[in-house]
C-alpha atoms as a PDB file:
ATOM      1  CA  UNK A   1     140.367  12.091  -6.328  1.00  0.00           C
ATOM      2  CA  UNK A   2     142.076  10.747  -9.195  1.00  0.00           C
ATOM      3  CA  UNK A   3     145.418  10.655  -6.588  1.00  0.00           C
ATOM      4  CA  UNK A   4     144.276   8.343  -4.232  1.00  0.00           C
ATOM      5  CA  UNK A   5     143.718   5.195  -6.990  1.00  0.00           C
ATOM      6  CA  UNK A   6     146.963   5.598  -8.875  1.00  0.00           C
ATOM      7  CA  UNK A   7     148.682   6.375  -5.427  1.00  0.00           C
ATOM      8  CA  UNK A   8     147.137   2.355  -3.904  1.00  0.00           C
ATOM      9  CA  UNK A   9     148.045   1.276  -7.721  1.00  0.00           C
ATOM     10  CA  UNK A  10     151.645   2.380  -7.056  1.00  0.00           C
ATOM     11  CA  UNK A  11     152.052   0.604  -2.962  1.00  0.00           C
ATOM     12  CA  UNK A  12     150.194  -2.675  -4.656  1.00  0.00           C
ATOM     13  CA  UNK A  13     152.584  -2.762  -7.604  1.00  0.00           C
ATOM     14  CA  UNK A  14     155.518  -2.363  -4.631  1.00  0.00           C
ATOM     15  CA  UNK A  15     154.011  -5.147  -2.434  1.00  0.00           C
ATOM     16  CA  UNK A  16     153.870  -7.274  -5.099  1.00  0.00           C
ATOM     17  CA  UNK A  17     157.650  -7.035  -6.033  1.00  0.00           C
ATOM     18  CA  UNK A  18     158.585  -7.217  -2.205  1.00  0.00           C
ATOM     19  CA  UNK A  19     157.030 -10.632  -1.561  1.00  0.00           C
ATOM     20  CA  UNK A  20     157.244 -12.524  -4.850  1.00  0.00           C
ATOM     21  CA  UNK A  21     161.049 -12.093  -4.404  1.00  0.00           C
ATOM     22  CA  UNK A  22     160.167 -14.248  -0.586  1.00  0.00           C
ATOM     23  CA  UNK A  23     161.002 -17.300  -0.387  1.00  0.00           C
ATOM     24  CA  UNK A  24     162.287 -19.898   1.953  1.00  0.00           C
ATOM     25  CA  UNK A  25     163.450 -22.718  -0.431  1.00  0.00           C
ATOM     26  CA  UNK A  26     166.714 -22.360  -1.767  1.00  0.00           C
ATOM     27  CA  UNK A  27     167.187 -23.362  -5.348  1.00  0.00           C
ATOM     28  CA  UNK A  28     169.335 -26.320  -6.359  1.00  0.00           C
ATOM     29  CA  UNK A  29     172.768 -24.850  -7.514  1.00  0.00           C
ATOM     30  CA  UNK A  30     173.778 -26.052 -10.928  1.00  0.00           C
ATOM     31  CA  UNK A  31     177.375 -26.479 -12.691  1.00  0.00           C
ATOM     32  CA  UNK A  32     178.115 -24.645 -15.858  1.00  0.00           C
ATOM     33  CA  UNK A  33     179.146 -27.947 -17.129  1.00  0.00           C
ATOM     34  CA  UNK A  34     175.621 -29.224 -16.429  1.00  0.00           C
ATOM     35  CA  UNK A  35     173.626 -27.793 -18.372  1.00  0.00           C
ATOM     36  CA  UNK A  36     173.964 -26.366 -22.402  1.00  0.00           C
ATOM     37  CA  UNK A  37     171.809 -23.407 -23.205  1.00  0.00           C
ATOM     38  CA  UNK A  38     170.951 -23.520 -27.011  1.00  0.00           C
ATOM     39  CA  UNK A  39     168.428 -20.962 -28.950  1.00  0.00           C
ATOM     40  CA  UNK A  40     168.285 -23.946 -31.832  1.00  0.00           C
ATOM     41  CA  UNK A  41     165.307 -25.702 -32.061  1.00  0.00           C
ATOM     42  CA  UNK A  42     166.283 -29.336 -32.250  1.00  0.00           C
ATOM     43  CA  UNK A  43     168.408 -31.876 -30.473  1.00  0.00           C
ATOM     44  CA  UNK A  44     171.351 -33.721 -30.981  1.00  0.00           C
ATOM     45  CA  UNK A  45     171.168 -37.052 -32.747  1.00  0.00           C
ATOM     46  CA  UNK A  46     175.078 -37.809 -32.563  1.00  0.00           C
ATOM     47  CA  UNK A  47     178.101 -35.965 -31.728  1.00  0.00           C
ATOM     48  CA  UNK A  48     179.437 -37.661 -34.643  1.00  0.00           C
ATOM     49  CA  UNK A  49     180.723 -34.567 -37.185  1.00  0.00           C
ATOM     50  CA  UNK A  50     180.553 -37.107 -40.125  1.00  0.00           C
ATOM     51  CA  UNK A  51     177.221 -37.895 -39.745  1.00  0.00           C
ATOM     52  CA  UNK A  52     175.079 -35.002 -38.968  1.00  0.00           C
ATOM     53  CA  UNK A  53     171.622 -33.914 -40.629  1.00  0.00           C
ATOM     54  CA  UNK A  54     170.983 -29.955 -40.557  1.00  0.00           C
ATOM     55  CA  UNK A  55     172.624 -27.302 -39.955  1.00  0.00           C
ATOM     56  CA  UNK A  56     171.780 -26.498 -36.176  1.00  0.00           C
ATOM     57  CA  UNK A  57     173.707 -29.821 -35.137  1.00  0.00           C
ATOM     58  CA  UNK A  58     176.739 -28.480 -36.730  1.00  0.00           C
ATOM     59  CA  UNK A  59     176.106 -25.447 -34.994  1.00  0.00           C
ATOM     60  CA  UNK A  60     176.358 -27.607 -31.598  1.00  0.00           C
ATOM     61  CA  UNK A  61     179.111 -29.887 -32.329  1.00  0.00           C
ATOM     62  CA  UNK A  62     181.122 -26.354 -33.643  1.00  0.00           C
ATOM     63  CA  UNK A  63     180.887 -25.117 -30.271  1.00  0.00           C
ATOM     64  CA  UNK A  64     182.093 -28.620 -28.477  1.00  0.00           C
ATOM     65  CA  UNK A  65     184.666 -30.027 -31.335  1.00  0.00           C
ATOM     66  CA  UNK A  66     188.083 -28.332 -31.710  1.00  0.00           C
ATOM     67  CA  UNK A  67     189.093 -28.985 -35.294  1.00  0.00           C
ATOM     68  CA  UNK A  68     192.818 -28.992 -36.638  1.00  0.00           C
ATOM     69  CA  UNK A  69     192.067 -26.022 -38.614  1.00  0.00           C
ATOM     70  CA  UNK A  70     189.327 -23.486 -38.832  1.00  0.00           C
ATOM     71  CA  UNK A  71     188.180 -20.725 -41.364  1.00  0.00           C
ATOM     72  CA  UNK A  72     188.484 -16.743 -40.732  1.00  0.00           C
ATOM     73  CA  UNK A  73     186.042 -14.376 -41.463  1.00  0.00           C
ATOM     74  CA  UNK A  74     187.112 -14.218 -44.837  1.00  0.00           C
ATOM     75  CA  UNK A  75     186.888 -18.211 -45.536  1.00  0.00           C
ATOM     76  CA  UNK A  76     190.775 -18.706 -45.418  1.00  0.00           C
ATOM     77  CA  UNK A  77     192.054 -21.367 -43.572  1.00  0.00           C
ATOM     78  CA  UNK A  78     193.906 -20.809 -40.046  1.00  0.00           C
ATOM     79  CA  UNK A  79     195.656 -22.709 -37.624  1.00  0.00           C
ATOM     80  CA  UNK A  80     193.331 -24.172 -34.421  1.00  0.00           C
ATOM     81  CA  UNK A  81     194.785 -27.192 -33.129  1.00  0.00           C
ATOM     82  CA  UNK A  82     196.957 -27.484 -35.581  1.00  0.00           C
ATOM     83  CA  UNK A  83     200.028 -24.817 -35.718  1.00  0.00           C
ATOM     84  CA  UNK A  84     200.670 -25.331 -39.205  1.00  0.00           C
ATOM     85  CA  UNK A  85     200.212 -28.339 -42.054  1.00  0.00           C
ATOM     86  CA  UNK A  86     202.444 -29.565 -45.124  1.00  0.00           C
ATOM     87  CA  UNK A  87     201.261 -31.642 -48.448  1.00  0.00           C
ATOM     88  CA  UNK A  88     203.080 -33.447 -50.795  1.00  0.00           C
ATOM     89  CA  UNK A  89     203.740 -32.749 -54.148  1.00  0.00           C
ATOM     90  CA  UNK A  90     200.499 -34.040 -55.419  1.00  0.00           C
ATOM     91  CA  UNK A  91     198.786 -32.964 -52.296  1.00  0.00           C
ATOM     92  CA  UNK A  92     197.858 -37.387 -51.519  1.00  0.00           C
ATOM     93  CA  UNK A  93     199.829 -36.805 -48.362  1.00  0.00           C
ATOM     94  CA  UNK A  94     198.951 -34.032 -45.906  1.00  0.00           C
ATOM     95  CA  UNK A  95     200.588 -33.183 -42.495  1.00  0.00           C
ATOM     96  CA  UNK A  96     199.434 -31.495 -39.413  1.00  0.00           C
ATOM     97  CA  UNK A  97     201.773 -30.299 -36.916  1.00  0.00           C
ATOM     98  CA  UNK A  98     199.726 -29.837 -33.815  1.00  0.00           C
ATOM     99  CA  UNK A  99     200.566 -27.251 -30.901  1.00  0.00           C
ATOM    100  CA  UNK A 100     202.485 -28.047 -27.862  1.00  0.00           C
ATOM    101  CA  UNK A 101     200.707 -28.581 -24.447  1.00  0.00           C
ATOM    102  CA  UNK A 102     197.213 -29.111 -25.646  1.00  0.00           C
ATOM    103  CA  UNK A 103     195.806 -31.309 -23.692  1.00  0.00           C
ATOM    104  CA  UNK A 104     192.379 -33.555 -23.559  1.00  0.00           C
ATOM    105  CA  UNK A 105     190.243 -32.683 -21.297  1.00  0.00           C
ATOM    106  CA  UNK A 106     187.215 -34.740 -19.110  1.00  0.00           C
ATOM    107  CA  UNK A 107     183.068 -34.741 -19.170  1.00  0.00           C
ATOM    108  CA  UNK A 108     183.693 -32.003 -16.415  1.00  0.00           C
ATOM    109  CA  UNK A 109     185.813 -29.077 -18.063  1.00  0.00           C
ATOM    110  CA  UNK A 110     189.079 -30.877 -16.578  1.00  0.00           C
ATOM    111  CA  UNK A 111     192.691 -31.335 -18.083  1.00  0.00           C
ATOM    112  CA  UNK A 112     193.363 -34.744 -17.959  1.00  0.00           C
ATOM    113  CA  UNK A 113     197.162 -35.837 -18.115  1.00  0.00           C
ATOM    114  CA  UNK A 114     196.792 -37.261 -21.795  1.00  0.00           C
ATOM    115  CA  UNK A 115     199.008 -34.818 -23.948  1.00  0.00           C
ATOM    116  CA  UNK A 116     196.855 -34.578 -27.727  1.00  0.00           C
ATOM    117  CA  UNK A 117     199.237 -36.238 -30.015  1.00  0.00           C
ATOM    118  CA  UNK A 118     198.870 -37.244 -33.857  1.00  0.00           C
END
């Protein structure tokens, strides 16, 4: 007796999986570029570095923003855009020597032609 319920239990539970996955729209395809997937719980107010509030817009303009230099895991200072950097002797003057073939690149994920020069 106590067969026959879980046994209807079971073919409901499989019914229900067969025709929710049914349908006969197709959903809109979206670009990567489209949309930005965040787990942070507020919005951008600029994409301005120099000007940002908290901590979780940092976050997001870390992610978009490649800077000339970056830290390791350790905190030490590495090379990102730029290959390497000089200073002066009173450090007033510094110099950035940025890679070769960098390139900007569009709203869409695109190289454009415009080399990234100093």
């Amino acid at each position: 007796m106590r067969k026959l319920p879980v046994l209807l239990l079971a073919i409901l539970m499989f019914l229900s999986t067969v025709f929710t996955g049914c349908t006969t729209e197709k959903e809109p395809e979206v670009s990567y570029w489209d949309v930005y997937k965040s787990t942070f719980s507020g919005g951008l107010t600029t994409l301005n570095p120099f000007t940002l509030s908290g901590t979780s817009q940092y976050t997001y303009i870390a992610n978009i923003i490649e800077g000339l230099v970056e830290t390791d895991i350790y905190g030490r200072f590495v090379p990102a855009l730029a290959e390497s950097w000089d200073t002066n002797e009173d450090t007033s003057v510094w110099t950035f020597h940025l890679r070769e073939g960098e390139y900007w690149v569009d709203h869409n994920g695109e190289k454009t032609e415009w080399e990234v020069t100093a």
